[in-house]
Protein backbone atom coordinates (compact mmCIF):
# COMPACT_ATOMS: atom_id res chain seq x y z
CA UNK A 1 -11.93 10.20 38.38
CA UNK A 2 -11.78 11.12 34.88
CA UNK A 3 -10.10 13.98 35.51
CA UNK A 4 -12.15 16.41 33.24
CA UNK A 5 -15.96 18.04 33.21
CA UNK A 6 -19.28 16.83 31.55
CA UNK A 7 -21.41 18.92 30.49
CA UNK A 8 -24.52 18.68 27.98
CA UNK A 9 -26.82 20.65 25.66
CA UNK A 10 -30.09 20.21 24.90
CA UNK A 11 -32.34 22.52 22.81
CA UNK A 12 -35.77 22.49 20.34
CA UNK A 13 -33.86 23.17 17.80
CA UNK A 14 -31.68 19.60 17.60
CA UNK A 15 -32.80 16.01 17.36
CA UNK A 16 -29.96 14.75 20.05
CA UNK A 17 -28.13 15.49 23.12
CA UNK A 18 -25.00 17.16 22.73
CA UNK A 19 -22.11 15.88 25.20
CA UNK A 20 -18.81 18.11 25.68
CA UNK A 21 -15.88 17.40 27.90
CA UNK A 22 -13.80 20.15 29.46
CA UNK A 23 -11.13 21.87 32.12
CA UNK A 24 -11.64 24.26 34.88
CA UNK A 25 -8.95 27.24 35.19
CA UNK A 26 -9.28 28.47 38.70
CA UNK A 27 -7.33 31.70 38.01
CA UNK A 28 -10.10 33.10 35.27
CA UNK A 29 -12.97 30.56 37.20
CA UNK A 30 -13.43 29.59 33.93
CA UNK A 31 -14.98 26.16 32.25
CA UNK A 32 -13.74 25.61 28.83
CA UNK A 33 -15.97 22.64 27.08
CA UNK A 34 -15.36 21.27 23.58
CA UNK A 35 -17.55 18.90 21.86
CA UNK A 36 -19.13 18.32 17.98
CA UNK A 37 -22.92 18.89 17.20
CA UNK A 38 -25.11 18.09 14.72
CA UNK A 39 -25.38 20.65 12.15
CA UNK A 40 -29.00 21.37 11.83
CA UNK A 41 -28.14 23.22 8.59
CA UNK A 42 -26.20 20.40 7.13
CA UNK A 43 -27.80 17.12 8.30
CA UNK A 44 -25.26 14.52 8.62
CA UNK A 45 -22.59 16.82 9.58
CA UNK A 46 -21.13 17.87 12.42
CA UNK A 47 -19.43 21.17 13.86
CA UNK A 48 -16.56 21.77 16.61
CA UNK A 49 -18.37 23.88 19.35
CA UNK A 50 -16.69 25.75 22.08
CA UNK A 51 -18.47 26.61 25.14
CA UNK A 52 -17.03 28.53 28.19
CA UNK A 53 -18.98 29.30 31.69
CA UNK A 54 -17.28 31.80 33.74
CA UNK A 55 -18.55 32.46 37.21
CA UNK A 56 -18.67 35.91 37.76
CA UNK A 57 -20.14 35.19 41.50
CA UNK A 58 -21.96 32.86 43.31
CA UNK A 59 -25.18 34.27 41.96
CA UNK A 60 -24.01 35.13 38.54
CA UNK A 61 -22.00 33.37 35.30
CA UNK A 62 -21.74 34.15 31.63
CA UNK A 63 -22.04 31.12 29.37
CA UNK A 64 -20.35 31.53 25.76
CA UNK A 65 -20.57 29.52 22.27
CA UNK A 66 -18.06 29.49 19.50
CA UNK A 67 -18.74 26.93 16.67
CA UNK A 68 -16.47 26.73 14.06
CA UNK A 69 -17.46 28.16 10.65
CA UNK A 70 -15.91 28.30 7.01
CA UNK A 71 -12.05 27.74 8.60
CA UNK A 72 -13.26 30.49 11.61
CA UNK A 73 -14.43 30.25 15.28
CA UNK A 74 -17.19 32.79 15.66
CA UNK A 75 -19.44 33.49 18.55
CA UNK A 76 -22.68 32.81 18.12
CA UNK A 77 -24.18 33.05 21.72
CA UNK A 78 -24.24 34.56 25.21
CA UNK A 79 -25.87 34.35 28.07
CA UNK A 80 -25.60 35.62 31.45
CA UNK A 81 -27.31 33.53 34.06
CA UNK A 82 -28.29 36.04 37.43
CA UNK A 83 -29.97 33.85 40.18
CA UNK A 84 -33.09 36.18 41.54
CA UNK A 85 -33.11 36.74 45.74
């Protein structure tokens, strides 16, 4: 109904929940999520995070993170999610 994807992050290293809204391209089968976090290095601030999840197979996806730093996007994690048989 709201025509777009929810998707949240929580880790030990934050004091919140982050929320991000995003598309799915069925061509790449590709999420794209974009959202603003609390910058643990900067309290009171916030950064513009990027995250993409692209299924690879049903028992394997790759999950990227961008934030954007000093003007750039940069990566600044991966991981690859491989469901065990």
């Amino acid at each position: 109904m709201a025509k777009h994807f929810t998707a949240t992050w929580a880790d030990n290293m934050g004091t919140s929940i982050m929320l991000m809204t995003g598309t799915y391209d069925p061509a790449s089968k590709t999420f794209t999520y974009k959202g603003d976090m609390v910058d643990a290095m900067k309290p009171g601030t916030t950064v513009k995070v990027r995250q993409t999840v692209k299924i690879l197979s049903d028992d394997s996806h790759i999950m990227e993170w961008y934030e954007h730093r000093g003007g750039k996007e940069l990566k600044t994690m991966e991981i690859t999610y491989t469901r065990q048989k």
